[in-house]
C-alpha atoms as a PDB file:
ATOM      1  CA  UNK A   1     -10.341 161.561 222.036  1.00  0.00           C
ATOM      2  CA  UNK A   2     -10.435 160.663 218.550  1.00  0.00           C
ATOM      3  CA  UNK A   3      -7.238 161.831 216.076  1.00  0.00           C
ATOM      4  CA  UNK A   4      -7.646 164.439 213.971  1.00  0.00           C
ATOM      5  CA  UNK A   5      -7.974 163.182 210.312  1.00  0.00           C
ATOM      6  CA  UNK A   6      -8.159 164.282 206.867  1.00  0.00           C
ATOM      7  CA  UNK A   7     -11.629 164.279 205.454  1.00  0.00           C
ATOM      8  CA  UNK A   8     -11.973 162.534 201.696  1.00  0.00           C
ATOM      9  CA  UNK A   9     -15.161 164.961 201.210  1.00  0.00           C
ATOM     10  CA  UNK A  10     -14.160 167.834 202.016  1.00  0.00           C
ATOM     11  CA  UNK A  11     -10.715 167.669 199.588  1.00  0.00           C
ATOM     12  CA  UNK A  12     -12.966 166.308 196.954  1.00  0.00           C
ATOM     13  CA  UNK A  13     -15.179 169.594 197.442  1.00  0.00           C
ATOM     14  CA  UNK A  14     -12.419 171.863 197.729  1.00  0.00           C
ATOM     15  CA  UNK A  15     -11.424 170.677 194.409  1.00  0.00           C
ATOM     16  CA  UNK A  16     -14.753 170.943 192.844  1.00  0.00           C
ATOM     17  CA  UNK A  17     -14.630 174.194 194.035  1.00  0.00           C
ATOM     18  CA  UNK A  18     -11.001 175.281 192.690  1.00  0.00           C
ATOM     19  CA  UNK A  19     -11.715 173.466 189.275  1.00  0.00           C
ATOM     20  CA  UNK A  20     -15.227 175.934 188.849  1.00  0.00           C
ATOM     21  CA  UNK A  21     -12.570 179.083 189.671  1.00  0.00           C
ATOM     22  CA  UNK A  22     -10.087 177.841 186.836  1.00  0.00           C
ATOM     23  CA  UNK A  23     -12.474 177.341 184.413  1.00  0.00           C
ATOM     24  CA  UNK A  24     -14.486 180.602 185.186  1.00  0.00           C
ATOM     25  CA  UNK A  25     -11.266 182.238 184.421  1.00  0.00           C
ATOM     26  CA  UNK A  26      -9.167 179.885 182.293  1.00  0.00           C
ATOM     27  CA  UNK A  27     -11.845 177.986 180.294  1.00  0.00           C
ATOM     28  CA  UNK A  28      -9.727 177.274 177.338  1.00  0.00           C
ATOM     29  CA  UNK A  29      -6.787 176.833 178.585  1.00  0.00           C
ATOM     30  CA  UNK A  30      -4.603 173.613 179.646  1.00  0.00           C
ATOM     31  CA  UNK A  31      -4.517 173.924 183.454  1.00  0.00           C
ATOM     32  CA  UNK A  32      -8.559 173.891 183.023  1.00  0.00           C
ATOM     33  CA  UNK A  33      -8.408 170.066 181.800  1.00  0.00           C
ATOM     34  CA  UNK A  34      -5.783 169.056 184.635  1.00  0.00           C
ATOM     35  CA  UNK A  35      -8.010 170.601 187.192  1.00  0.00           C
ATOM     36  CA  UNK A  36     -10.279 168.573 185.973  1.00  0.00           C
ATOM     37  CA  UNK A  37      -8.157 164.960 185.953  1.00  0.00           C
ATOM     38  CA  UNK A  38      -7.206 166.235 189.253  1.00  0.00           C
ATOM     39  CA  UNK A  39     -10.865 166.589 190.526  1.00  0.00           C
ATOM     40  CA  UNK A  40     -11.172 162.631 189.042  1.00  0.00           C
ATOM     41  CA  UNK A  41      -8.379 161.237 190.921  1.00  0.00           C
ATOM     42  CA  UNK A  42     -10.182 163.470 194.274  1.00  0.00           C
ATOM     43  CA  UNK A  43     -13.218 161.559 193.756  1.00  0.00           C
ATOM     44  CA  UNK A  44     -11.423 158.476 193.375  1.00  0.00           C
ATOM     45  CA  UNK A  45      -9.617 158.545 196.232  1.00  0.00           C
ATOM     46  CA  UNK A  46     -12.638 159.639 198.247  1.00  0.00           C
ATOM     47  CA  UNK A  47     -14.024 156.247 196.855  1.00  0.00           C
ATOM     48  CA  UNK A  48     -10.800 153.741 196.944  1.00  0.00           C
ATOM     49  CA  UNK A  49      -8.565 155.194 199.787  1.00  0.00           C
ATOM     50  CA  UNK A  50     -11.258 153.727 202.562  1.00  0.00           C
ATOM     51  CA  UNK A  51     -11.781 150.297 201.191  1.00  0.00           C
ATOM     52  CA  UNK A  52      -8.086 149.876 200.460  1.00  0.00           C
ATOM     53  CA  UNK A  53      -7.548 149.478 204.442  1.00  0.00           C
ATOM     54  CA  UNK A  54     -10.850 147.073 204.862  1.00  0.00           C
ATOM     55  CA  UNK A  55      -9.526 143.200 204.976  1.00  0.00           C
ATOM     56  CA  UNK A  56     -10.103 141.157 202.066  1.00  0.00           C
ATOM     57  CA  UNK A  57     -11.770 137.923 203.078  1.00  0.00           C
ATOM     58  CA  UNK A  58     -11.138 136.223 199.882  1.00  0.00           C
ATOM     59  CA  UNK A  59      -7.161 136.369 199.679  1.00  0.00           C
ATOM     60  CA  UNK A  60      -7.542 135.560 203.975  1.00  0.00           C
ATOM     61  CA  UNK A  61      -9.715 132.122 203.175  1.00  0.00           C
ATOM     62  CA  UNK A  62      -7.600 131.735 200.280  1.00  0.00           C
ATOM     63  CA  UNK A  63      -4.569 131.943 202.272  1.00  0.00           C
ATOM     64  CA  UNK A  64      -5.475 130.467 205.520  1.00  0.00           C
ATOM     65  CA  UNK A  65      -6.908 126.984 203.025  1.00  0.00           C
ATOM     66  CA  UNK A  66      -2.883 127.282 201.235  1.00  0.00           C
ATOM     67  CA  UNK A  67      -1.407 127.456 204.746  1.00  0.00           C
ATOM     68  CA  UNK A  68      -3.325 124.521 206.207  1.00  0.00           C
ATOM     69  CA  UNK A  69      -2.490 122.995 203.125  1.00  0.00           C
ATOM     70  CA  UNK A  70       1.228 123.240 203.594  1.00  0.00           C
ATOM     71  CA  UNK A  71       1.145 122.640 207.052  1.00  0.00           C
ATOM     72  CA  UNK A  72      -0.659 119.205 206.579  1.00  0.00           C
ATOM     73  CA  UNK A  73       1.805 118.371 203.732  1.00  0.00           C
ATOM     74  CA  UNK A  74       4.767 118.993 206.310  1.00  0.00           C
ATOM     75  CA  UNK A  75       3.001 117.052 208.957  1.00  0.00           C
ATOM     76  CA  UNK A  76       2.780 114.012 206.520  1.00  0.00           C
ATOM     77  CA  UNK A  77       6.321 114.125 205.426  1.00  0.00           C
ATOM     78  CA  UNK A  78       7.662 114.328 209.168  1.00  0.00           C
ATOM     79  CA  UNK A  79       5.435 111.529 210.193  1.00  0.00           C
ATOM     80  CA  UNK A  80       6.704 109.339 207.103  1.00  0.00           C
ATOM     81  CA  UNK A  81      10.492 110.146 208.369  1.00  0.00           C
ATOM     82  CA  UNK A  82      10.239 109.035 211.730  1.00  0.00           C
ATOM     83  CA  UNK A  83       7.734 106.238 211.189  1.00  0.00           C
ATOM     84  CA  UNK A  84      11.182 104.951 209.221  1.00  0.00           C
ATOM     85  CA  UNK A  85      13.544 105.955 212.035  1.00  0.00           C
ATOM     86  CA  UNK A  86      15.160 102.316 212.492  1.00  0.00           C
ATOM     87  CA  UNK A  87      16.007 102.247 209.116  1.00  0.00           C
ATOM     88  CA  UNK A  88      17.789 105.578 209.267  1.00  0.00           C
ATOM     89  CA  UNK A  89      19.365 105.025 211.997  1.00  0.00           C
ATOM     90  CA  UNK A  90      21.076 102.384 210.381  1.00  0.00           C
ATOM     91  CA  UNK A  91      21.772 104.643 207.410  1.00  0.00           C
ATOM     92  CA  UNK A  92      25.405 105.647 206.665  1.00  0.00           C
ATOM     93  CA  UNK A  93      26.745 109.128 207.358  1.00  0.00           C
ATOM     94  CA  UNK A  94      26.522 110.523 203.693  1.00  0.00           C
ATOM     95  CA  UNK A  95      22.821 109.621 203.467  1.00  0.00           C
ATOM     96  CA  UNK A  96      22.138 111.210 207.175  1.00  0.00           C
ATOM     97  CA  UNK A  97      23.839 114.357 205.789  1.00  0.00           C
ATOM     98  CA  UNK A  98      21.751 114.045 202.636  1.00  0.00           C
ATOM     99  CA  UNK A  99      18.474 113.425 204.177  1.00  0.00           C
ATOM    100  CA  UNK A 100      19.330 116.594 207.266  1.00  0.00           C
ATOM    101  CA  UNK A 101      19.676 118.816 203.866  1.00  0.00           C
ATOM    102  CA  UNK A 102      16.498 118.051 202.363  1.00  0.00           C
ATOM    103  CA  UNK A 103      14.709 118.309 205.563  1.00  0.00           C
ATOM    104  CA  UNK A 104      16.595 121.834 206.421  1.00  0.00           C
ATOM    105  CA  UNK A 105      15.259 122.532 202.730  1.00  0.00           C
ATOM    106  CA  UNK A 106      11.808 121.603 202.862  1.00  0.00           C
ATOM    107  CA  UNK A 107      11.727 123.839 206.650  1.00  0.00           C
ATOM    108  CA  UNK A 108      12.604 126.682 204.549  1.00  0.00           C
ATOM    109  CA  UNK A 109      10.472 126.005 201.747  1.00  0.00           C
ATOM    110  CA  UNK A 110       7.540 126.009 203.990  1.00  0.00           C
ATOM    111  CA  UNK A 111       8.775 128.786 205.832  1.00  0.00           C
ATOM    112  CA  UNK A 112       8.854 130.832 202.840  1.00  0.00           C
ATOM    113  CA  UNK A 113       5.505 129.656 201.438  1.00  0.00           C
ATOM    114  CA  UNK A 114       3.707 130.795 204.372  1.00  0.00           C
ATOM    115  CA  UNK A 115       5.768 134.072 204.421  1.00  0.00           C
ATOM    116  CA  UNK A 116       4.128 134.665 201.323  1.00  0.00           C
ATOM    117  CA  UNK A 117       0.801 133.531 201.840  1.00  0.00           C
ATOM    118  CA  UNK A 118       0.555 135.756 204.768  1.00  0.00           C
ATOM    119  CA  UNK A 119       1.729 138.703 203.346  1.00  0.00           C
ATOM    120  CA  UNK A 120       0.155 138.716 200.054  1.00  0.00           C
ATOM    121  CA  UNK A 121      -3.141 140.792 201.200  1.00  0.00           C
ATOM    122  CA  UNK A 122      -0.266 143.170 202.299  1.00  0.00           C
ATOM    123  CA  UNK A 123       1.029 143.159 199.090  1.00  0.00           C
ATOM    124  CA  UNK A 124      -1.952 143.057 197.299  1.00  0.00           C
ATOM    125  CA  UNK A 125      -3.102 146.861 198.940  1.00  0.00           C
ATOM    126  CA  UNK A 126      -0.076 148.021 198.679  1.00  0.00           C
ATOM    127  CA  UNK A 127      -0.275 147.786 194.698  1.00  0.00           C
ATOM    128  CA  UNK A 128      -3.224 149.246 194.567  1.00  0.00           C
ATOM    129  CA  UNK A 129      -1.841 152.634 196.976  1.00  0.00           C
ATOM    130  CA  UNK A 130       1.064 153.064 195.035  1.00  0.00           C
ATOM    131  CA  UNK A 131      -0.694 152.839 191.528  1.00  0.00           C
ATOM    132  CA  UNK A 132      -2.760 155.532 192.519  1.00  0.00           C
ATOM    133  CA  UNK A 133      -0.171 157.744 194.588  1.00  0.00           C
ATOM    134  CA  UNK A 134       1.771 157.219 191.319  1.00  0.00           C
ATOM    135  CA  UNK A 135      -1.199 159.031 189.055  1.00  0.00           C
ATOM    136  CA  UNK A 136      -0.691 161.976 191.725  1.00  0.00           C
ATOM    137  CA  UNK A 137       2.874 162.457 191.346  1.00  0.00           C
ATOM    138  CA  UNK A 138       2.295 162.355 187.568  1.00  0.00           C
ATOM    139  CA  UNK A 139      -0.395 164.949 187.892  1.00  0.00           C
ATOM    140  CA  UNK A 140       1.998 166.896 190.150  1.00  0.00           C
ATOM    141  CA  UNK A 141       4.413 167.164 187.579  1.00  0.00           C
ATOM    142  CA  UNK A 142       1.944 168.297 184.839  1.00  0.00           C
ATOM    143  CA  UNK A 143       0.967 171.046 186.567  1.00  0.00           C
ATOM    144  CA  UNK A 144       4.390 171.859 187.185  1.00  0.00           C
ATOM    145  CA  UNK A 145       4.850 172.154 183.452  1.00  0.00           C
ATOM    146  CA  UNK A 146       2.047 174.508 183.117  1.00  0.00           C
ATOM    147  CA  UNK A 147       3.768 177.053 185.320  1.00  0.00           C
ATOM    148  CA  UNK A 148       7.194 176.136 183.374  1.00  0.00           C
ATOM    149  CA  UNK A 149       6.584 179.022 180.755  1.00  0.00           C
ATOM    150  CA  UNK A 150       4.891 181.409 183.157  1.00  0.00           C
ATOM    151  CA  UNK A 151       7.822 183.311 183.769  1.00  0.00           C
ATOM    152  CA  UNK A 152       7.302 187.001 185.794  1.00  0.00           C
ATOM    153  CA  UNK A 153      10.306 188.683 184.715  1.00  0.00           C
ATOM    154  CA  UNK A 154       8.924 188.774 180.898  1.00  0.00           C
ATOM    155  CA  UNK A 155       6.307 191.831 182.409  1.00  0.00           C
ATOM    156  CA  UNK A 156       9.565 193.956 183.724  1.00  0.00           C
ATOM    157  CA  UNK A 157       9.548 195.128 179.923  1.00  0.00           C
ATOM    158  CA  UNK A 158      13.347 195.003 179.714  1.00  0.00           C
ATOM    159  CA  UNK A 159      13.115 191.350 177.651  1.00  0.00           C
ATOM    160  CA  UNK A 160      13.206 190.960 174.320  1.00  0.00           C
ATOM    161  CA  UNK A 161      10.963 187.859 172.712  1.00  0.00           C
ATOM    162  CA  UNK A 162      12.700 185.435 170.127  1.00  0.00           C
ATOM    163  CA  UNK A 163      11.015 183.972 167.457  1.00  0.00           C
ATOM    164  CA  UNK A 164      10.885 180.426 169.767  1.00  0.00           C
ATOM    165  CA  UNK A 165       9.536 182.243 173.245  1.00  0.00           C
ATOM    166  CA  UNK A 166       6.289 181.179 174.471  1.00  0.00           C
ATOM    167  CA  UNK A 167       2.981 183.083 173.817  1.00  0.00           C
ATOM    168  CA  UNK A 168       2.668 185.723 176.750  1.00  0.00           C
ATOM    169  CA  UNK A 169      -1.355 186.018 176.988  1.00  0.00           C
ATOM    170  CA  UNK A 170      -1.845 186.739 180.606  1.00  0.00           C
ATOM    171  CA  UNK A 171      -1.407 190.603 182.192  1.00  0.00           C
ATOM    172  CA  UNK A 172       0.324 190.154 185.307  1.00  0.00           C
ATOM    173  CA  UNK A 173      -2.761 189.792 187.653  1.00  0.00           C
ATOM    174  CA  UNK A 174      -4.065 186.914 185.530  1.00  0.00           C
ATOM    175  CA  UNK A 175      -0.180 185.439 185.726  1.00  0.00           C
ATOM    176  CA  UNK A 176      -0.927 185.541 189.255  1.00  0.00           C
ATOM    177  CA  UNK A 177      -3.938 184.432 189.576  1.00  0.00           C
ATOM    178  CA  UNK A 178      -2.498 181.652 187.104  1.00  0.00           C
ATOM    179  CA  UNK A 179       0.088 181.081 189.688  1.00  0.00           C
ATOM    180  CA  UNK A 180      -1.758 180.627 192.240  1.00  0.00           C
ATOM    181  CA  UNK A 181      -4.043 178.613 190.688  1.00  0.00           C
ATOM    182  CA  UNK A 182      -1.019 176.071 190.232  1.00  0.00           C
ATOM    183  CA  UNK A 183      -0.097 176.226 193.918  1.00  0.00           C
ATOM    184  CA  UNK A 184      -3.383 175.318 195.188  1.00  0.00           C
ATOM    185  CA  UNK A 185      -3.711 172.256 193.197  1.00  0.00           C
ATOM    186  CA  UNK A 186      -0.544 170.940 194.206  1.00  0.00           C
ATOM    187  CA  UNK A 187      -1.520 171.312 198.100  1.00  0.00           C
ATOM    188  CA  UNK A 188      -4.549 169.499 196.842  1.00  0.00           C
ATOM    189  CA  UNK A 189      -2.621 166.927 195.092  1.00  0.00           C
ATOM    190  CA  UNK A 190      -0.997 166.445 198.084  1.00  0.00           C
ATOM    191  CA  UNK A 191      -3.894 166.154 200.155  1.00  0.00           C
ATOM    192  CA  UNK A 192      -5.298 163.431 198.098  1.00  0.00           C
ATOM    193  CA  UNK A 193      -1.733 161.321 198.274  1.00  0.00           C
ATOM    194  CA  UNK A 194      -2.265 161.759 202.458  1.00  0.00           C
ATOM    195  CA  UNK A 195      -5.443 159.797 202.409  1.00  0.00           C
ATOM    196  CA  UNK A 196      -4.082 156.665 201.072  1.00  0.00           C
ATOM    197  CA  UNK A 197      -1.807 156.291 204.026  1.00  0.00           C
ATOM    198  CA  UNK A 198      -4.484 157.597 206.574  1.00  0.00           C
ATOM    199  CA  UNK A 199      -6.895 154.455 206.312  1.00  0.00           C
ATOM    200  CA  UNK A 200      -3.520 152.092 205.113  1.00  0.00           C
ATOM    201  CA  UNK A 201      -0.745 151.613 207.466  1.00  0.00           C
ATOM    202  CA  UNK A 202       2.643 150.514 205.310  1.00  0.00           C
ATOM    203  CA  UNK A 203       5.885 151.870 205.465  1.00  0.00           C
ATOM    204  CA  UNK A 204       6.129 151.601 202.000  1.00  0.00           C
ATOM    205  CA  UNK A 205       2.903 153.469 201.116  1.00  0.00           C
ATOM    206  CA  UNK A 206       4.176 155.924 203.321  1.00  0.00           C
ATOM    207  CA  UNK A 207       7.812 156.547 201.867  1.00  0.00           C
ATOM    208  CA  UNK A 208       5.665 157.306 198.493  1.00  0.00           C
ATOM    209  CA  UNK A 209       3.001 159.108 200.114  1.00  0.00           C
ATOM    210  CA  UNK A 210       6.290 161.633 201.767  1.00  0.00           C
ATOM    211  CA  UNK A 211       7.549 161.540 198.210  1.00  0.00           C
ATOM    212  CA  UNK A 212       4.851 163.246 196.752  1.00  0.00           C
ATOM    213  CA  UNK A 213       3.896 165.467 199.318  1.00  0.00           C
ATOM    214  CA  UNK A 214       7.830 166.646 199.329  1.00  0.00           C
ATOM    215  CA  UNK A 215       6.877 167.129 195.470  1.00  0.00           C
ATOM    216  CA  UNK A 216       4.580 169.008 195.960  1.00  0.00           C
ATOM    217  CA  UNK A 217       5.860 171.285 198.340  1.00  0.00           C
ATOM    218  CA  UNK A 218       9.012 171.846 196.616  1.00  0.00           C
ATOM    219  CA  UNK A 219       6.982 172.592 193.471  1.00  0.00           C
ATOM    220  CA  UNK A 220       5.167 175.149 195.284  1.00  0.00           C
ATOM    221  CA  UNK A 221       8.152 176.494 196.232  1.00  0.00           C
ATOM    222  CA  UNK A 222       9.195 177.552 193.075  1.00  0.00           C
ATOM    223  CA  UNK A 223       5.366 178.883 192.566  1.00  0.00           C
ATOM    224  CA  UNK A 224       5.603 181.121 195.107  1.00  0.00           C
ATOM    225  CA  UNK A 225       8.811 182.515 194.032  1.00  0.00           C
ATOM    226  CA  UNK A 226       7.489 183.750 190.747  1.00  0.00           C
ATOM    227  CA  UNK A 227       4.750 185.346 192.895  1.00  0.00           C
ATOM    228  CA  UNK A 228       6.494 187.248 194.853  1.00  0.00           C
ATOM    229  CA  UNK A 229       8.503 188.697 191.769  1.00  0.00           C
ATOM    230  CA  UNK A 230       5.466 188.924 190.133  1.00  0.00           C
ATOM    231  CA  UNK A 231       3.956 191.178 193.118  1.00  0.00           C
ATOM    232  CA  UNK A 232       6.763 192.882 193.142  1.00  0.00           C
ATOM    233  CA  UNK A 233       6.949 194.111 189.723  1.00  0.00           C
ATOM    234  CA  UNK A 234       3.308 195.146 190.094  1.00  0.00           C
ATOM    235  CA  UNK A 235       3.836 197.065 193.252  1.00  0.00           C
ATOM    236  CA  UNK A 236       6.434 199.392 191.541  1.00  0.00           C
ATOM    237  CA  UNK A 237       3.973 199.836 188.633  1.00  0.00           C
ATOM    238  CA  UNK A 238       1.679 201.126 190.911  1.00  0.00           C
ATOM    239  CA  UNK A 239       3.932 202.942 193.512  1.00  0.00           C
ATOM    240  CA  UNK A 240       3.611 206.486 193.348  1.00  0.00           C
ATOM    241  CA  UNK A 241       6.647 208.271 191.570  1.00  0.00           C
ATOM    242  CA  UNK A 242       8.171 211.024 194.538  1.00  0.00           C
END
């Protein structure tokens, strides 16, 4: 039975999707243009995330010609030392210590060298994850500015307006619908950070991956909030008075 997984398409046309409502709506306005960067990085992810998890046979050859490389280097050099064994066996105490510290230093030398050799196509995807999981937690943070201003409490009526408050354009269902707007790109935003961890397995990649997705969510948290007051406020405009 195969796992369930997240499907690169379908985000990428959910997005289309809630970038045609915003701009149906909203077609001046700020959030608009993010929905659109945010549709990019959708489509970019649908195109990147499944080749970032595919091997790459150039840094593998690369590596595997470096390794050989190092291992035939170390081969030479412990041939050369015990092809002169006589001689150090002769060899005072001082130069036995000195000659056991180079050898414990070239052992660790090559030791790290193929550490790094190995681990560079590691390396090398993980770069390229968390440059693009870092565009999404910039985006999620933009949109979190859009909602800064959008504050529900202005539409009680009881608030006064100084000469520095924001603009107040939207009636209270289009603050809503504004709202809302906001929280649905952040799930999406989220969504798109997911599938960089679904076809790459790295802890790291995942730590950043749970980072923006906790972003995201907390962000929508805050969304929500100013929702519910907004709903609120427009239920008791429209209760019946008794």
């Amino acid at each position: 039975m195969k796992g369930i997984r997240l499907r690169a398409k379908r985000i990428a046309e959910t997005a289309v999707l809630l970038s045609q409502r915003i701009r149906e709506r909203f077609p001046d306005s700020g959030l608009c243009r993010v929905s659109t960067r945010l549709l990019e990085l959708g489509d970019k992810a649908r195109i990147n995330a499944p080749t970032i998890g595919r091997p790459i046979y150039g840094v593998r050859i690369a590596g595997a010609a470096l390794i050989l490389l190092v291992m035939s280097f170390a081969v030479v050099l412990v041939w050369t030392v015990m092809s002169q064994a006589d001689e150090l066996s002769r060899a005072a105490l001082p130069e036995l210590l000195e000659g056991l510290e180079a050898g414990t230093n070239l052992v660790v030398l090559v030791g790290l060298a193929i550490y790094f050799l190995i681990s560079l196509e590691t390396r090398i995807k993980r770069a390229r994850a968390l440059r693009a999981i870092h565009e999404l937690r910039s985006i999620a943070h933009v949109i979190d500015m859009h909602q800064l201003t959008k504050d529900p409490h202005y539409y009680r009526g009881d608030t006064e307006s100084t000469e520095h408050s924001p603009k107040r354009e939207l009636s209270l269902p289009e603050l809503m619908r504004y709202l809302d707007y906001c929280s649905e790109m952040l799930s999406i935003t989220s969504k798109i950070a997911a599938l960089y961890i679904q076809y790459f397995s790295d802890s790291v990649v995942l730590d950043a991956v749970s980072d923006v997705e906790h972003l995201c969510d907390g962000l929508s948290r805050k969304v929500w909030q100013k929702m519910n007051i907004a709903q609120d406020i427009s239920d008791r405009r429209i209760s019946p008075v008794n």
